[in-house]
C-alpha atoms as a PDB file:
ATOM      1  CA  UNK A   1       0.000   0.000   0.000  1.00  0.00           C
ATOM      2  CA  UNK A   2       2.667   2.756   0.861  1.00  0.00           C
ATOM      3  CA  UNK A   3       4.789   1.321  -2.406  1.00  0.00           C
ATOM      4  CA  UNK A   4       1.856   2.133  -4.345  1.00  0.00           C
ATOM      5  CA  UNK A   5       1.121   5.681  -2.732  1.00  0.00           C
ATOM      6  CA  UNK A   6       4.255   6.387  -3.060  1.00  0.00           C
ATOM      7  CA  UNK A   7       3.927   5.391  -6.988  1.00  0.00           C
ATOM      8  CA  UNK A   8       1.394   7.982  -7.453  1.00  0.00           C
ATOM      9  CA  UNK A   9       1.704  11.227  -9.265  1.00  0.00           C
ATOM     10  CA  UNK A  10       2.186  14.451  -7.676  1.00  0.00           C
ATOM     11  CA  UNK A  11      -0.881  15.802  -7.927  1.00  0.00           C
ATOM     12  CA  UNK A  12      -2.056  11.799  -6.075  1.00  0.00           C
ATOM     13  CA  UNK A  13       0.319  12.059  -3.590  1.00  0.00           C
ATOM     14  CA  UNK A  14      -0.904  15.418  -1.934  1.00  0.00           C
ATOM     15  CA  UNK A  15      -4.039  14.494  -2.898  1.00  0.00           C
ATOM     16  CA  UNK A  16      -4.012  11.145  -0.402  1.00  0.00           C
ATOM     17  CA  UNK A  17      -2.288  13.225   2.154  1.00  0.00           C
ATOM     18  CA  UNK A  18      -5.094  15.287   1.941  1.00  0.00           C
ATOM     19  CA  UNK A  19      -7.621  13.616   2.318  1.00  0.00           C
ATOM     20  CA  UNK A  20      -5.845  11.391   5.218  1.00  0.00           C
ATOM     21  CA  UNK A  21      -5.094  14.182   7.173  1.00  0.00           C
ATOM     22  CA  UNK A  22      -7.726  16.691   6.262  1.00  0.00           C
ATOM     23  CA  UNK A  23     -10.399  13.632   6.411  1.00  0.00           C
ATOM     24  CA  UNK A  24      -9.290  12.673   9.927  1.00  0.00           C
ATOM     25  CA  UNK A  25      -9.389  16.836  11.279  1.00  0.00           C
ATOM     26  CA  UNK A  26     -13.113  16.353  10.110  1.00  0.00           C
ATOM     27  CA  UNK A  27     -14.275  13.436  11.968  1.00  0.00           C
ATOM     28  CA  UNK A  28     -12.139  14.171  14.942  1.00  0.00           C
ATOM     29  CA  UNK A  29     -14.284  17.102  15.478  1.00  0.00           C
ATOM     30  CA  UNK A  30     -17.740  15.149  14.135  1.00  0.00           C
ATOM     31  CA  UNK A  31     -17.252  12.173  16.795  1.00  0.00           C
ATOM     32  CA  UNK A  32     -16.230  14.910  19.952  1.00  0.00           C
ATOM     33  CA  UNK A  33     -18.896  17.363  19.062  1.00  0.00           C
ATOM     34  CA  UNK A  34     -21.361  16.108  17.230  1.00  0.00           C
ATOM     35  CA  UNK A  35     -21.967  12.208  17.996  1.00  0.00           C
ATOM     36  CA  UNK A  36     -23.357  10.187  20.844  1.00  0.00           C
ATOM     37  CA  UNK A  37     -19.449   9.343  21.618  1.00  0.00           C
ATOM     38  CA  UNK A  38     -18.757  13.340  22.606  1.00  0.00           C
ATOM     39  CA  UNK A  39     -20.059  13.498  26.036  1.00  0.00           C
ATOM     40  CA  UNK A  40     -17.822  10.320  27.263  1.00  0.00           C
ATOM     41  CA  UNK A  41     -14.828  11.790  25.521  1.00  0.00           C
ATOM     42  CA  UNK A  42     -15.054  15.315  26.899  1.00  0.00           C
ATOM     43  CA  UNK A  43     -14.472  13.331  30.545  1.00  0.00           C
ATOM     44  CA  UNK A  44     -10.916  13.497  29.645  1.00  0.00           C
ATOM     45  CA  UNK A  45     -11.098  17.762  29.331  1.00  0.00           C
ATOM     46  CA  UNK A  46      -8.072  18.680  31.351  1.00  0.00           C
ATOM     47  CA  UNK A  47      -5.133  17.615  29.533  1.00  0.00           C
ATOM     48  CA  UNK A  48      -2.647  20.746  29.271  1.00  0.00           C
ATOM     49  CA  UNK A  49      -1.222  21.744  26.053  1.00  0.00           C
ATOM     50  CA  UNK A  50       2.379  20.083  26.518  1.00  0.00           C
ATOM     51  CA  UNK A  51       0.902  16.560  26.315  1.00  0.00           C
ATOM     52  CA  UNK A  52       0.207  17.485  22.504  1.00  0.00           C
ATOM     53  CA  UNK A  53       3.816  19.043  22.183  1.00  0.00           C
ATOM     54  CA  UNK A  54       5.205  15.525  23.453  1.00  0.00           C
ATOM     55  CA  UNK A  55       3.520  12.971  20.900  1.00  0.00           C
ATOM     56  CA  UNK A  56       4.673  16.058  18.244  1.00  0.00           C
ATOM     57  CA  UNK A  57       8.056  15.759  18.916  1.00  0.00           C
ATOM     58  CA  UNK A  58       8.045  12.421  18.302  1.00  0.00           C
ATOM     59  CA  UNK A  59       6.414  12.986  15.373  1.00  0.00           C
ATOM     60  CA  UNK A  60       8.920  15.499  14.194  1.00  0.00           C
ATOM     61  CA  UNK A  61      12.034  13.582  15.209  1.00  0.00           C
ATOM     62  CA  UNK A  62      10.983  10.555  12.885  1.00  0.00           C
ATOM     63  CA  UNK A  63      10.127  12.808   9.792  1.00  0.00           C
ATOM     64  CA  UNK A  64      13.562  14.360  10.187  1.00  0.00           C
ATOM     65  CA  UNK A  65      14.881  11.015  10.501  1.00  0.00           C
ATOM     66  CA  UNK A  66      13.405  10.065   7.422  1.00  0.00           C
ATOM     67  CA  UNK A  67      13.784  12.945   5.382  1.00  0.00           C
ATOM     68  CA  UNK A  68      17.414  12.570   5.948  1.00  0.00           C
ATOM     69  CA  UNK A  69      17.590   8.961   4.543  1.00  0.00           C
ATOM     70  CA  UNK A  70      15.911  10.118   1.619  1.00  0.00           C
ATOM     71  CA  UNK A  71      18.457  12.917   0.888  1.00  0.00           C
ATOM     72  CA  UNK A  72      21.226  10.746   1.444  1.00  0.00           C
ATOM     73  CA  UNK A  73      19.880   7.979  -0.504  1.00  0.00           C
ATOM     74  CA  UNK A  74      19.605  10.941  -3.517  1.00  0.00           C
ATOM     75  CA  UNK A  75      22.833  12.077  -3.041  1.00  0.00           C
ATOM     76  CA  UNK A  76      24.580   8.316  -3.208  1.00  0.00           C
ATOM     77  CA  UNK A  77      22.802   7.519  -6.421  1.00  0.00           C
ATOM     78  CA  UNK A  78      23.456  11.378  -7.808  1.00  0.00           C
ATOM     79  CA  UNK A  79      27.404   9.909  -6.486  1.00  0.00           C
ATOM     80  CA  UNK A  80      27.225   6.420  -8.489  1.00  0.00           C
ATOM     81  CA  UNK A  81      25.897   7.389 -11.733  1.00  0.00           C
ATOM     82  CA  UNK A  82      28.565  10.321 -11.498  1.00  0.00           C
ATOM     83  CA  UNK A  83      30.656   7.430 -10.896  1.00  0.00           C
ATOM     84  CA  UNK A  84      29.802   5.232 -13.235  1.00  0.00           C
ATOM     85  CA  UNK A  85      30.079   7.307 -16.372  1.00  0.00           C
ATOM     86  CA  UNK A  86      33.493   9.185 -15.449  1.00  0.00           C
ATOM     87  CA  UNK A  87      34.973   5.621 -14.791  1.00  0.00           C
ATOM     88  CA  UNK A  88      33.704   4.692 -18.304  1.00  0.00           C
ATOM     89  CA  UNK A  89      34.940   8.091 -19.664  1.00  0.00           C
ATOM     90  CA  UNK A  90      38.600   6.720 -17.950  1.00  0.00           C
ATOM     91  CA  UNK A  91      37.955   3.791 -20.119  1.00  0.00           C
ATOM     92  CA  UNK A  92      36.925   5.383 -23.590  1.00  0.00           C
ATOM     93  CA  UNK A  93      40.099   8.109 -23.119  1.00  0.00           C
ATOM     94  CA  UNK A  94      42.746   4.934 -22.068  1.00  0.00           C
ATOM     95  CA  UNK A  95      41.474   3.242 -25.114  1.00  0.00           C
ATOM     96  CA  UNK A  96      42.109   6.279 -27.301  1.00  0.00           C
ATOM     97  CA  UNK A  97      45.830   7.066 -25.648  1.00  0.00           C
ATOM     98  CA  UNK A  98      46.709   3.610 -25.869  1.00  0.00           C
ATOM     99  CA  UNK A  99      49.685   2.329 -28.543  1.00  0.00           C
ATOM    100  CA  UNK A 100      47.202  -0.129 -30.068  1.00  0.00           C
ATOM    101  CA  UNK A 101      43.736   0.576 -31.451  1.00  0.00           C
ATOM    102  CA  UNK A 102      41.049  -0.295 -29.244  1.00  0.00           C
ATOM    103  CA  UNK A 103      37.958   0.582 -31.307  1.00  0.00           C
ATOM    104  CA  UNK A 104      36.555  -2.582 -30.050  1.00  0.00           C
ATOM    105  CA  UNK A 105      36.391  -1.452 -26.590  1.00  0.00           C
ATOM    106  CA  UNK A 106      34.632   1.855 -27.192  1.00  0.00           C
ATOM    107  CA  UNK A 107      32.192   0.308 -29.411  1.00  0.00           C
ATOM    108  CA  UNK A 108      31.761  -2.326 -26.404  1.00  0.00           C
ATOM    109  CA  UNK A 109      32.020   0.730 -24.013  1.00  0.00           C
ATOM    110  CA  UNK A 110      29.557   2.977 -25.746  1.00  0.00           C
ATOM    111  CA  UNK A 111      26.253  -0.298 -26.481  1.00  0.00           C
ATOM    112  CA  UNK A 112      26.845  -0.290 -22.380  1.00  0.00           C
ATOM    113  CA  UNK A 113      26.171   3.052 -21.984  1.00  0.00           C
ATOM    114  CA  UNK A 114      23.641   2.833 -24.522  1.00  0.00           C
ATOM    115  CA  UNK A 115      22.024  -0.184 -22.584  1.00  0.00           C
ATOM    116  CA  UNK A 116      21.645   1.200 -19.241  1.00  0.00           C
ATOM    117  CA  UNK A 117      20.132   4.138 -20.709  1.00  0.00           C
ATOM    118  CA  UNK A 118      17.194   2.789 -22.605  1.00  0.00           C
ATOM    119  CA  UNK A 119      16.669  -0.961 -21.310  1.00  0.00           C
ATOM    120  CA  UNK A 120      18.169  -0.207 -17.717  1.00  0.00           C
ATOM    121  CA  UNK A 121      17.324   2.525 -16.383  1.00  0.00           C
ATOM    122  CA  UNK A 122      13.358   3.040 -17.026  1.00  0.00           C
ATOM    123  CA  UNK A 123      13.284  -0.392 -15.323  1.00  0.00           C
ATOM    124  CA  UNK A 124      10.151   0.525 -12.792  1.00  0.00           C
ATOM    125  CA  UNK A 125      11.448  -1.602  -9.958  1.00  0.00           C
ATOM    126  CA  UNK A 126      15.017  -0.880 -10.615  1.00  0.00           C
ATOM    127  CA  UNK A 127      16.315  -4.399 -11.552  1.00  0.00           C
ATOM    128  CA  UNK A 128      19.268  -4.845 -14.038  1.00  0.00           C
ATOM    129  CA  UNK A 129      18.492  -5.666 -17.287  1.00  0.00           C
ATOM    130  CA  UNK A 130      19.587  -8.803 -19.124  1.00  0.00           C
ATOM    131  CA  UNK A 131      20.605  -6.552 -22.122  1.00  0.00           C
ATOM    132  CA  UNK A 132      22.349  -4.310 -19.721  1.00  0.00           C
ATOM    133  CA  UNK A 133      24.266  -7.569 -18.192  1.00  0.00           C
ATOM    134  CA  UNK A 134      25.356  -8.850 -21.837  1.00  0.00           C
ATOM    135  CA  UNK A 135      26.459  -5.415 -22.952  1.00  0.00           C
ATOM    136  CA  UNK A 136      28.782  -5.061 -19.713  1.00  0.00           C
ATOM    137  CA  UNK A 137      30.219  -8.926 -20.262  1.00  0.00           C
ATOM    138  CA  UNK A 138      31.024  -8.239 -23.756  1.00  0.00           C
ATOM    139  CA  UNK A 139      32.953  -4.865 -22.409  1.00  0.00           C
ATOM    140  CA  UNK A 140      34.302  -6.858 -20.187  1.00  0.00           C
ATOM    141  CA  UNK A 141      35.677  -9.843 -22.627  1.00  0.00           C
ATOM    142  CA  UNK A 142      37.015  -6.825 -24.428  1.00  0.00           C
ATOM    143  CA  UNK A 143      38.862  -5.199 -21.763  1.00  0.00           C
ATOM    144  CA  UNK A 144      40.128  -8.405 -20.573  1.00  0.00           C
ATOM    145  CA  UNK A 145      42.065 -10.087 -24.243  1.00  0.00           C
ATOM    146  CA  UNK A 146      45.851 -10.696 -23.612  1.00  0.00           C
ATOM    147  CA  UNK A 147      46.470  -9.016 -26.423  1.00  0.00           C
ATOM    148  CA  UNK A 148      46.188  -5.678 -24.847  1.00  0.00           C
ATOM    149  CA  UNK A 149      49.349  -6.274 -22.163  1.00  0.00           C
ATOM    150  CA  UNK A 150      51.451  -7.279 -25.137  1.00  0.00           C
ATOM    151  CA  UNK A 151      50.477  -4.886 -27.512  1.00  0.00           C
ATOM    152  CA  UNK A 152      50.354  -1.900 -25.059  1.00  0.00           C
ATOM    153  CA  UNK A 153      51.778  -2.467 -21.572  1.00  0.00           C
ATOM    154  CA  UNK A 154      50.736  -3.905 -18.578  1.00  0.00           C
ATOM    155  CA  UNK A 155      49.474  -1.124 -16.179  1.00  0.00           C
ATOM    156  CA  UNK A 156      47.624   0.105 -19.319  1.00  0.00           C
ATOM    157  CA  UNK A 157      45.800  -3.273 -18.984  1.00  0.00           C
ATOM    158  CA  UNK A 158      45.541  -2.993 -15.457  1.00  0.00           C
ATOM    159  CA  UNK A 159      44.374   0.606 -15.528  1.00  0.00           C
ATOM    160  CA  UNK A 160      41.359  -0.358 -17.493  1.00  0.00           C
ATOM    161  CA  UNK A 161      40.500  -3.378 -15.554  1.00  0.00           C
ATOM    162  CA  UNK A 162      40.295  -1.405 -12.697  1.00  0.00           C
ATOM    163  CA  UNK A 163      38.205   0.923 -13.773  1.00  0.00           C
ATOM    164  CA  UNK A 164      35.989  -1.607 -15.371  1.00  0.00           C
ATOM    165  CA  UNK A 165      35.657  -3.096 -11.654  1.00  0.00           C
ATOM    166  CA  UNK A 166      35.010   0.585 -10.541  1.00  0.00           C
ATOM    167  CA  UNK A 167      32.260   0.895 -13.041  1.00  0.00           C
ATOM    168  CA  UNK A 168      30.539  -2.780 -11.558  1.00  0.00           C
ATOM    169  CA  UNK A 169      30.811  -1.592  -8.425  1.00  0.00           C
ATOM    170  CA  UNK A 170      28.999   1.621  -9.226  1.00  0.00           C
ATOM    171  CA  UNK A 171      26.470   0.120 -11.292  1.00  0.00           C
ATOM    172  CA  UNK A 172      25.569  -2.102  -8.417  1.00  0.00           C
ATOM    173  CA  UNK A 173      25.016   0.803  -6.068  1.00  0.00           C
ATOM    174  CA  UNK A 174      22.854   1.958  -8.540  1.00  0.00           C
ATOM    175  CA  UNK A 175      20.984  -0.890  -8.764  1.00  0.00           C
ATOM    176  CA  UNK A 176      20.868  -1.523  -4.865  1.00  0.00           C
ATOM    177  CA  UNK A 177      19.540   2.105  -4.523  1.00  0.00           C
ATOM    178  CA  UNK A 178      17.073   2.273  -6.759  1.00  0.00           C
ATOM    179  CA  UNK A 179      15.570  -1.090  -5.714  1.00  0.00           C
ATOM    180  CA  UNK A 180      15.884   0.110  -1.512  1.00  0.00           C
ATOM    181  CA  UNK A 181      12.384  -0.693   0.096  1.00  0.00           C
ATOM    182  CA  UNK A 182      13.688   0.051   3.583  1.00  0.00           C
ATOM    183  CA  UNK A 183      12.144   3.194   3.989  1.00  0.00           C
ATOM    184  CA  UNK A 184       8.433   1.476   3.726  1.00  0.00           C
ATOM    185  CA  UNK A 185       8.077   0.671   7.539  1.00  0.00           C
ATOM    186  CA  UNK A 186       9.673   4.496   8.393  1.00  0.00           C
ATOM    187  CA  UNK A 187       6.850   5.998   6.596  1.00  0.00           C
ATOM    188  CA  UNK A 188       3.764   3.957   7.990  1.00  0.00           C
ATOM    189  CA  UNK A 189       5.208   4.942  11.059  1.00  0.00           C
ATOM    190  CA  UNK A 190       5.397   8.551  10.028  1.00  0.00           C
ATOM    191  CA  UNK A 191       1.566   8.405   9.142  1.00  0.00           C
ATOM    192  CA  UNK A 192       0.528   6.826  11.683  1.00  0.00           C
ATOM    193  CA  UNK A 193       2.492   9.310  14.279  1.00  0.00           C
ATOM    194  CA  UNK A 194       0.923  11.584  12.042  1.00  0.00           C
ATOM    195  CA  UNK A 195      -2.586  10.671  12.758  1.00  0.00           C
ATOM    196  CA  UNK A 196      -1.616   9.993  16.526  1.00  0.00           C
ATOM    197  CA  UNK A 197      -0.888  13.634  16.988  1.00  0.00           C
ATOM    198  CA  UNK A 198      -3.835  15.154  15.321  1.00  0.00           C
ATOM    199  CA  UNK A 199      -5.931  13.007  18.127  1.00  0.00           C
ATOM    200  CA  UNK A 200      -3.993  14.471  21.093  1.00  0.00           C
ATOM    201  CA  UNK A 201      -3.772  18.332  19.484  1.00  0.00           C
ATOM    202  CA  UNK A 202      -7.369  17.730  20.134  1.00  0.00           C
ATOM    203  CA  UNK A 203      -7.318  16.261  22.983  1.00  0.00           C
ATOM    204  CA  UNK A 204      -6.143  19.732  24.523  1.00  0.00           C
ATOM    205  CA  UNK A 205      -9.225  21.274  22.652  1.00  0.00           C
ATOM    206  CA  UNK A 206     -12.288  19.619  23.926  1.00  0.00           C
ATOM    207  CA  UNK A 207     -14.602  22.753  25.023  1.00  0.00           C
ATOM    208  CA  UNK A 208     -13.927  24.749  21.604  1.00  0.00           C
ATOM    209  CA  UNK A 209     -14.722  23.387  18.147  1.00  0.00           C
ATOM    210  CA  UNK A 210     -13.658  25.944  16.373  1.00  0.00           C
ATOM    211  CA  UNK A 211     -10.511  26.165  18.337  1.00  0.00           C
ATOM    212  CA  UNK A 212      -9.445  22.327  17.583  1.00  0.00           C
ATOM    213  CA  UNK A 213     -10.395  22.489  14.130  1.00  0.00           C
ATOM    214  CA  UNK A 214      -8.265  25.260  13.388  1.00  0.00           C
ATOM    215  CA  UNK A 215      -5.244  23.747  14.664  1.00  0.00           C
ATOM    216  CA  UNK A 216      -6.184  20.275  13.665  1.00  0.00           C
ATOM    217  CA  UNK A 217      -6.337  22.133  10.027  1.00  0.00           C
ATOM    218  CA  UNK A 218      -3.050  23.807  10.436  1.00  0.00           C
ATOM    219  CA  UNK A 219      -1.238  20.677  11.884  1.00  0.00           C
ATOM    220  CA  UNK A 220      -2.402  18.687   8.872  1.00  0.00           C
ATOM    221  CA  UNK A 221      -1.465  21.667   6.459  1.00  0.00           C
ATOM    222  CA  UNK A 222       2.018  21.411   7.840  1.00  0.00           C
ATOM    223  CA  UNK A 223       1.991  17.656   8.108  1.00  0.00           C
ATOM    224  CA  UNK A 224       0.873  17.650   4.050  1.00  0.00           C
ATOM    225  CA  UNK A 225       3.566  19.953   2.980  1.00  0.00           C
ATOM    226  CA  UNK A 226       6.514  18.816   4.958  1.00  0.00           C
ATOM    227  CA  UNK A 227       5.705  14.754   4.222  1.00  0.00           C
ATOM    228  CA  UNK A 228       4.742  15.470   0.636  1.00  0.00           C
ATOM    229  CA  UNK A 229       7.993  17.182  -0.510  1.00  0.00           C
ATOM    230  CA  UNK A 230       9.695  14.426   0.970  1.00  0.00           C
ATOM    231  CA  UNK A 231       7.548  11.645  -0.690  1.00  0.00           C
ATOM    232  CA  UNK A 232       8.483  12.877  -4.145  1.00  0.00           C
ATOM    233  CA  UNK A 233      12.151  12.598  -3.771  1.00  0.00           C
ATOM    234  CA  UNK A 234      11.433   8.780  -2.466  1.00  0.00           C
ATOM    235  CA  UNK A 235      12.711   7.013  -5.885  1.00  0.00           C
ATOM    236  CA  UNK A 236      15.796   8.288  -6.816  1.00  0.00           C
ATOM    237  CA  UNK A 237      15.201   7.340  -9.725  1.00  0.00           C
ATOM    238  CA  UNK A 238      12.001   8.603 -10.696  1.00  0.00           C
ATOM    239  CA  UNK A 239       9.682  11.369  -9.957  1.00  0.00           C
ATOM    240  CA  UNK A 240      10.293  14.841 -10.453  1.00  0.00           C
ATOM    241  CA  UNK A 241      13.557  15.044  -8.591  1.00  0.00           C
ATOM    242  CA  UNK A 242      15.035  12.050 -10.180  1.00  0.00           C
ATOM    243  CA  UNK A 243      18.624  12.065 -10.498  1.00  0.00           C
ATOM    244  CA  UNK A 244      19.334  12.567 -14.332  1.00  0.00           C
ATOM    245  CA  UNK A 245      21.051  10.207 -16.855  1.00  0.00           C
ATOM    246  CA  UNK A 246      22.515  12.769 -18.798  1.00  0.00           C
ATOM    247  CA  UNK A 247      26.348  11.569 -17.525  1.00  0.00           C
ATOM    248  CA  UNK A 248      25.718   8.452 -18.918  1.00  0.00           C
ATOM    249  CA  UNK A 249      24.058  10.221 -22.188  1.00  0.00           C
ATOM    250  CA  UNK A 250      26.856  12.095 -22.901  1.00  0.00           C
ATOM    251  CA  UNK A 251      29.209   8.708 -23.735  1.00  0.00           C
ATOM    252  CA  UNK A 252      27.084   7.957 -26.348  1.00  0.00           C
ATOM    253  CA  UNK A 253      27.776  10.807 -28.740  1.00  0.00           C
ATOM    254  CA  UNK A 254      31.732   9.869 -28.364  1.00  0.00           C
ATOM    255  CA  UNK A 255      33.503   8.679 -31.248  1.00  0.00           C
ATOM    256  CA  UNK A 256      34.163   5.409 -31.792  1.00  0.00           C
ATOM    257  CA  UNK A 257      37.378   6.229 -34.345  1.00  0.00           C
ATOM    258  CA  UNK A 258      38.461   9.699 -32.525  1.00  0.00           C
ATOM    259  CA  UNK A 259      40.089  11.893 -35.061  1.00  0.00           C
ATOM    260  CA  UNK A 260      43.651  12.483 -34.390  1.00  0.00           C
ATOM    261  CA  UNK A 261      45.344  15.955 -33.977  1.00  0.00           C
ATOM    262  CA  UNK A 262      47.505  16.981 -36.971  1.00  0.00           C
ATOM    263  CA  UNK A 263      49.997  18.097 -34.842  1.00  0.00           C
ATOM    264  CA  UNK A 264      50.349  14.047 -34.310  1.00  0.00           C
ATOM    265  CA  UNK A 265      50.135  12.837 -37.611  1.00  0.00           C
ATOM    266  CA  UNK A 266      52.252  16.031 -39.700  1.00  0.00           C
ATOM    267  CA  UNK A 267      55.028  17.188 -37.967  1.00  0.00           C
ATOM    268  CA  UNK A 268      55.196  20.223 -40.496  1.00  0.00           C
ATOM    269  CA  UNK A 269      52.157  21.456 -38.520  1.00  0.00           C
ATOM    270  CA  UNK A 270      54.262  22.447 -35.656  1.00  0.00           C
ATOM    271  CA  UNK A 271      54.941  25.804 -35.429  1.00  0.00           C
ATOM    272  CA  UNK A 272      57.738  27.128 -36.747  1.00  0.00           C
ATOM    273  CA  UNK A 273      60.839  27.882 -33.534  1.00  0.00           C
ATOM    274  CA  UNK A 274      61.899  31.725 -33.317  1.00  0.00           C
END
């Protein structure tokens, strides 16, 4: 149920805040003032105000709690795409500088990148791809022939499978974070703290009706702001504050035969020494 709230649209996910919160202010004030329940309720009248500010506190605390794991969560995937793409840059530009030609490997390099784009990442429950997979085993098979150490030298070949490890390990921290479901308990509990404070906030106002719906309406104002900002950065990966492939974009308009200076290729292009 929260998986698929937290699915919904913007416009949804305010809405069902809403109507939660808003919905609850409502009958709150219907069963004290106007139901057969009201008089047995009212024999509580005498709680003072602080017995509201405790079960608030609480409720504060936890959204902080959890708006913090979702802006750290946002800022390790914004890290491991930023990752991902400069260690397959290192790639592309050790392929270009090496002795030998590697056209292979940027051609291998570049489907990758080309994979996790448009099979990987629009994935809606942010599981790796079995395109993505074979794209990154045939860069892999590439990066790894013999061929290079002898043609090239050996910490070239080590230097690029290294970063090809670096570029696993990213991926995979992609992939963790965008399939994290941890947060699911933290927010029923953030809702239902939620709910629990709107009851005592009017618990403190049982003698004025229009008193306890006015801060049962601004609580739940507050409540719908500060929980709906935070549901729509949820999904790092989706949503309106999604972090953005464009990194990983930007490989695929690279060459896969770079052209080579002239200064390289005609040494009368050098200028001329004063």
């Amino acid at each position: 149920m929260i998986r698929a709230w937290l699915d919904l649209s913007t416009f949804g996910t305010f809405a069902t805040l809403g109507i939660l919160y808003y919905g609850t202010a409502l009958a709150l004030v219907g069963v004290i003032f106007f139901s057969p329940l009201g008089p047995r309720i009212k024999t509580v009248n005498g709680l003072v105000a602080p017995f509201f500010s405790s079960v608030a506190m609480l409720f504060a605390l936890l959204t902080g709690f959890l708006a913090n794991d979702v802006g750290d969560r946002n800022r390790q995937a914004t890290r491991a795409v930023q990752s991902e793409a400069g260690e397959l840059r290192n790639i592309y530009t050790l392929s270009v500088a090496a002795v030998s030609d590697m056209k292979e490997i940027r051609i291998a390099l570049k489907a990758y990148a080309g994979s996790v784009v448009h099979d990987e990442w629009p994935a809606v429950e942010g599981g790796s791809s079995s395109q993505t997979d074979a794209a990154f085993d045939e860069l892999l098979r590439q990066i790894s022939d013999p061929a290079i150490s002898r043609l090239n030298s050996n910490p070239v070949h080590a230097a690029l499978l290294n970063a090809a490890v670096r570029v696993a390990t990213a991926r995979a921290v992609r992939l963790s974070l965008s399939s994290d479901r941890t947060n699911d308990l933290k927010w029923i509990s953030v809702l239902i703290l939620g709910l629990i404070t709107q009851v005592a906030l009017a618990l403190v106002h049982l003698e004025r009706p229009r008193a306890m719906l006015a801060a049962l309406t601004v609580f739940a104002s507050g409540a719908i702001v500060a929980l709906g900002l935070v549901a729509l950065q949820e999904d790092p990966f989706d949503g309106i504050f999604k972090v953005s492939p464009q990194p990983l974009e930007r490989l695929l308009a690279l060459a896969d035969t770079p052209a080579v200076p002239e200064i390289l290729t005609n040494p009368a292009a050098l200028p001329a020494a004063k």
